[in-house]
N, C-alpha and C. Protein backbone atom coordinates (compact mmCIF):
# COMPACT_ATOMS: atom_id res chain seq x y z
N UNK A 1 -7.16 -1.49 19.77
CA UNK A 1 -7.17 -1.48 18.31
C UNK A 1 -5.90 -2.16 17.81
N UNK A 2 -6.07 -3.27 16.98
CA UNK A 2 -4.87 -3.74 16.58
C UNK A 2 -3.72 -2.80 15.09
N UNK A 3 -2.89 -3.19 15.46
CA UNK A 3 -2.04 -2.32 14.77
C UNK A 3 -1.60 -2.17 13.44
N UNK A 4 -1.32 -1.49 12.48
CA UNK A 4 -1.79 -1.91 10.95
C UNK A 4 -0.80 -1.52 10.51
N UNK A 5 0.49 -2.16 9.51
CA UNK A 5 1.40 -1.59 9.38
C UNK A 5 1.29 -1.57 8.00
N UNK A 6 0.56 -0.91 7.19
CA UNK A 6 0.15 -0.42 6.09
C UNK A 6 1.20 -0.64 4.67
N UNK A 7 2.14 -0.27 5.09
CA UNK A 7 3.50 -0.64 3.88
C UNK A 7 3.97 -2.20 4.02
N UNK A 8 3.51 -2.79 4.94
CA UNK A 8 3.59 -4.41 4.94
C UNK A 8 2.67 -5.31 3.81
N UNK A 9 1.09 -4.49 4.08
CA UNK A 9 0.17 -5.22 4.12
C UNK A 9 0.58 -4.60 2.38
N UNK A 10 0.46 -3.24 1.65
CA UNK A 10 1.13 -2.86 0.10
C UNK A 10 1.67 -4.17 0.09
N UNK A 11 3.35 -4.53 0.11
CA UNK A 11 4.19 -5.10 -0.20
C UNK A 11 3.66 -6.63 -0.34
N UNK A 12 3.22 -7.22 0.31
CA UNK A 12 2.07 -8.34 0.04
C UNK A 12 1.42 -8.73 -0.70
N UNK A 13 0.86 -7.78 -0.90
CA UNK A 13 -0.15 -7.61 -2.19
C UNK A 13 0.16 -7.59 -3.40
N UNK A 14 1.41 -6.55 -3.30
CA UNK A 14 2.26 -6.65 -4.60
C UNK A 14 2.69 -7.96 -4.83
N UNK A 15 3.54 -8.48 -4.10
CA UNK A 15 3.73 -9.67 -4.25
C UNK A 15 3.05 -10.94 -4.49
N UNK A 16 1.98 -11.04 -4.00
CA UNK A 16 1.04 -11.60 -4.08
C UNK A 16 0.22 -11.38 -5.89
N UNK A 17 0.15 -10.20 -6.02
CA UNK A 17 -0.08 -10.39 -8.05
C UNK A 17 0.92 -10.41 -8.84
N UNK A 18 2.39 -11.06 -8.38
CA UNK A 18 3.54 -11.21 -9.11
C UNK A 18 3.84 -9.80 -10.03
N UNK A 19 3.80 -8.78 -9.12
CA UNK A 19 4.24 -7.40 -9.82
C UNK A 19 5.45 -7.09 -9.35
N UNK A 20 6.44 -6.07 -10.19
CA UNK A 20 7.29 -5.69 -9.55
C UNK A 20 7.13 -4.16 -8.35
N UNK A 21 8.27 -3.77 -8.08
CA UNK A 21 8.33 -2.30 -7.83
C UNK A 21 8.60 -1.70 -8.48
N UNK A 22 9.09 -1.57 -10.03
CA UNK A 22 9.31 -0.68 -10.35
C UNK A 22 7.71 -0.42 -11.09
N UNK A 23 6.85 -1.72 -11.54
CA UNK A 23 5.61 -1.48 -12.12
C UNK A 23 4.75 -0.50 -10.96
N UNK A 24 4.77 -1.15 -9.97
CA UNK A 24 3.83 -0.09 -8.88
C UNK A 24 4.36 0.99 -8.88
N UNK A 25 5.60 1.59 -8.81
CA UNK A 25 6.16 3.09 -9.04
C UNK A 25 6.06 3.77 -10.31
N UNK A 26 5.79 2.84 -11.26
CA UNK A 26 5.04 3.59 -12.74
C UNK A 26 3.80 3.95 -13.00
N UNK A 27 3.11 3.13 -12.16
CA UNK A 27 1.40 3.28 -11.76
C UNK A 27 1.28 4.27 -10.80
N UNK A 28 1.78 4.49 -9.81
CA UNK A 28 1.54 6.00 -9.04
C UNK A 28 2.32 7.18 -9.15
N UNK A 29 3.19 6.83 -10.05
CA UNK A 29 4.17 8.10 -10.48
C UNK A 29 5.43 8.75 -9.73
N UNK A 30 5.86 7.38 -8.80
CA UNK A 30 7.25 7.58 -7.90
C UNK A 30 8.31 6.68 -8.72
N UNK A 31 9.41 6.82 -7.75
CA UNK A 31 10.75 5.76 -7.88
C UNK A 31 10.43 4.74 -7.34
N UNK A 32 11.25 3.61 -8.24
CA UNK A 32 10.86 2.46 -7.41
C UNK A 32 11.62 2.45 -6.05
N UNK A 33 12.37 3.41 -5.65
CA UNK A 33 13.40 3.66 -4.33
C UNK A 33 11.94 4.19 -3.59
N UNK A 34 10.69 5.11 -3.83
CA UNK A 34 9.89 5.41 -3.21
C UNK A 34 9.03 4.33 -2.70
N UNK A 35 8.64 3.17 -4.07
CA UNK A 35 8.07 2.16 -3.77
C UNK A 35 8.93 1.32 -2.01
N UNK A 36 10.33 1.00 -1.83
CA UNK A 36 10.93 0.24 -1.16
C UNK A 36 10.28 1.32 0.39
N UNK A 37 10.50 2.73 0.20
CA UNK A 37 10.26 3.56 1.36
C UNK A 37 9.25 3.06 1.74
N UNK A 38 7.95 3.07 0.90
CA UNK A 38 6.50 3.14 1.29
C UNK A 38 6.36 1.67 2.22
N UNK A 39 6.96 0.45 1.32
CA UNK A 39 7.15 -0.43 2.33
C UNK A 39 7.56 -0.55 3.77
N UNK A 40 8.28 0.45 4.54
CA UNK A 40 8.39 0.80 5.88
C UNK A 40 7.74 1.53 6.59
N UNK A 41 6.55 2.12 5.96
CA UNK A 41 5.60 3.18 6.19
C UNK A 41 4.48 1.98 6.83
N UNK A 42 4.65 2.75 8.57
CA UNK A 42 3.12 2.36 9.04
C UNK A 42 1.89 3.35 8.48
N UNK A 43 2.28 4.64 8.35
CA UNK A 43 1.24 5.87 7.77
C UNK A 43 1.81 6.07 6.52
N UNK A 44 0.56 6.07 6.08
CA UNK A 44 0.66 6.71 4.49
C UNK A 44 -0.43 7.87 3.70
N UNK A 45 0.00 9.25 3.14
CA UNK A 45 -0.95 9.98 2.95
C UNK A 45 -1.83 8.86 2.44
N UNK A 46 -3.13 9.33 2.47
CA UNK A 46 -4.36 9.14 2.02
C UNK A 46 -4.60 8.95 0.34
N UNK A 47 -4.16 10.23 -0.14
CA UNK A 47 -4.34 10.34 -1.46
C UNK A 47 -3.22 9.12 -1.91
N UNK A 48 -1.84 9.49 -1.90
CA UNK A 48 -1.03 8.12 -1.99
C UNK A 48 -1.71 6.55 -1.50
N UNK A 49 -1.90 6.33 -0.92
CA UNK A 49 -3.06 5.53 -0.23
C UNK A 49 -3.91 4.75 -1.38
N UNK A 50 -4.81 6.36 -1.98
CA UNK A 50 -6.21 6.01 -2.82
C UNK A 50 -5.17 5.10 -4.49
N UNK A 51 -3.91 6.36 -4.38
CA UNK A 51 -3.74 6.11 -5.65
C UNK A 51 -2.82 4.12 -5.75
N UNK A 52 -2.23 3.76 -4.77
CA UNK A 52 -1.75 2.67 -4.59
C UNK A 52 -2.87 1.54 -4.70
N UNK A 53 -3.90 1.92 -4.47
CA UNK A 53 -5.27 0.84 -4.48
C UNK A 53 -5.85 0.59 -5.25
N UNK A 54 -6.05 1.82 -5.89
CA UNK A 54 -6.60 2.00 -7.58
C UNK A 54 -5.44 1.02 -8.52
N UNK A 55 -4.10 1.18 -8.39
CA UNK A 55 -3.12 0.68 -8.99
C UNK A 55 -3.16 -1.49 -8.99
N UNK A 56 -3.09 -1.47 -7.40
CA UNK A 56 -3.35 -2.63 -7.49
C UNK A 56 -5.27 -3.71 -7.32
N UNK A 57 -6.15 -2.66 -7.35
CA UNK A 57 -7.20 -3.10 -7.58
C UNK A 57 -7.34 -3.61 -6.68
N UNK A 58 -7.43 -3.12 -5.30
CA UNK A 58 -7.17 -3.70 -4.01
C UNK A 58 -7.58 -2.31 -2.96
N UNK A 59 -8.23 -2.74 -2.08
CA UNK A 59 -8.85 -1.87 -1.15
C UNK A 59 -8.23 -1.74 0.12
N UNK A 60 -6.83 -0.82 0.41
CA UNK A 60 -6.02 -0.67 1.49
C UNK A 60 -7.05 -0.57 2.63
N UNK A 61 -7.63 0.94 2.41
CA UNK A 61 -8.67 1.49 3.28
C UNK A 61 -9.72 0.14 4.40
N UNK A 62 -9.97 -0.55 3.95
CA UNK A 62 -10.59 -1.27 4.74
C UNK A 62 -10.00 -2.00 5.80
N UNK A 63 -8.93 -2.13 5.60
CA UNK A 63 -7.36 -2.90 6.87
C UNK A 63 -8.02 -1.97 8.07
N UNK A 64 -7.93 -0.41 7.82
CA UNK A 64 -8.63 0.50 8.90
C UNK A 64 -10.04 0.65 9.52
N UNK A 65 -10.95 0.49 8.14
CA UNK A 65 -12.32 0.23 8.62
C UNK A 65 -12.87 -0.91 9.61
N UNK A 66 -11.92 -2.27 9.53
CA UNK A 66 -12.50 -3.45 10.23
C UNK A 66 -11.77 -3.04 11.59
N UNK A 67 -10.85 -2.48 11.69
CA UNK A 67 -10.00 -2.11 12.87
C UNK A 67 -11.09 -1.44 13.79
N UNK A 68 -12.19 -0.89 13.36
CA UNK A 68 -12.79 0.26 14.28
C UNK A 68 -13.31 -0.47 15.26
N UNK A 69 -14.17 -1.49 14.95
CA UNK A 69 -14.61 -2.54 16.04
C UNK A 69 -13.43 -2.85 16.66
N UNK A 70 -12.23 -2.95 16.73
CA UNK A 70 -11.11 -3.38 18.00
C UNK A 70 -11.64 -2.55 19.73
């Protein structure tokens, strides 16, 4: 199974819709110092997870689903 480093693939994304961190930490209700953490996070709760996806309109969850076939 290849390896998914989950706070990489966030930080990307963010970047990728020219947002900041402190906007994504106003959308899920952390610091933007939480936002920089989450970026080093291979695991991330779930619910944090749902609510980061909803935020950027972007479907984390599936990085894991295509993984299952590995």
């Amino acid at each position: 199974m290849k390896e998914i480093h989950i706070g990489n693939l966030i930080r990307d994304e963010l970047r990728r819709q020219a947002k900041t961190n402190s906007w994504l930490a106003e959308q899920i209700g952390v610091t933007p110092r939480t936002v920089n953490k989450i970026f080093s996070k291979m695991v991330i709760d779930t619910a944090q997870l749902l609510h980061i996806s909803k935020a950027l309109n972007h479907d984390f969850f599936r990085y894991f689903s295509e993984s299952l076939g590995d």
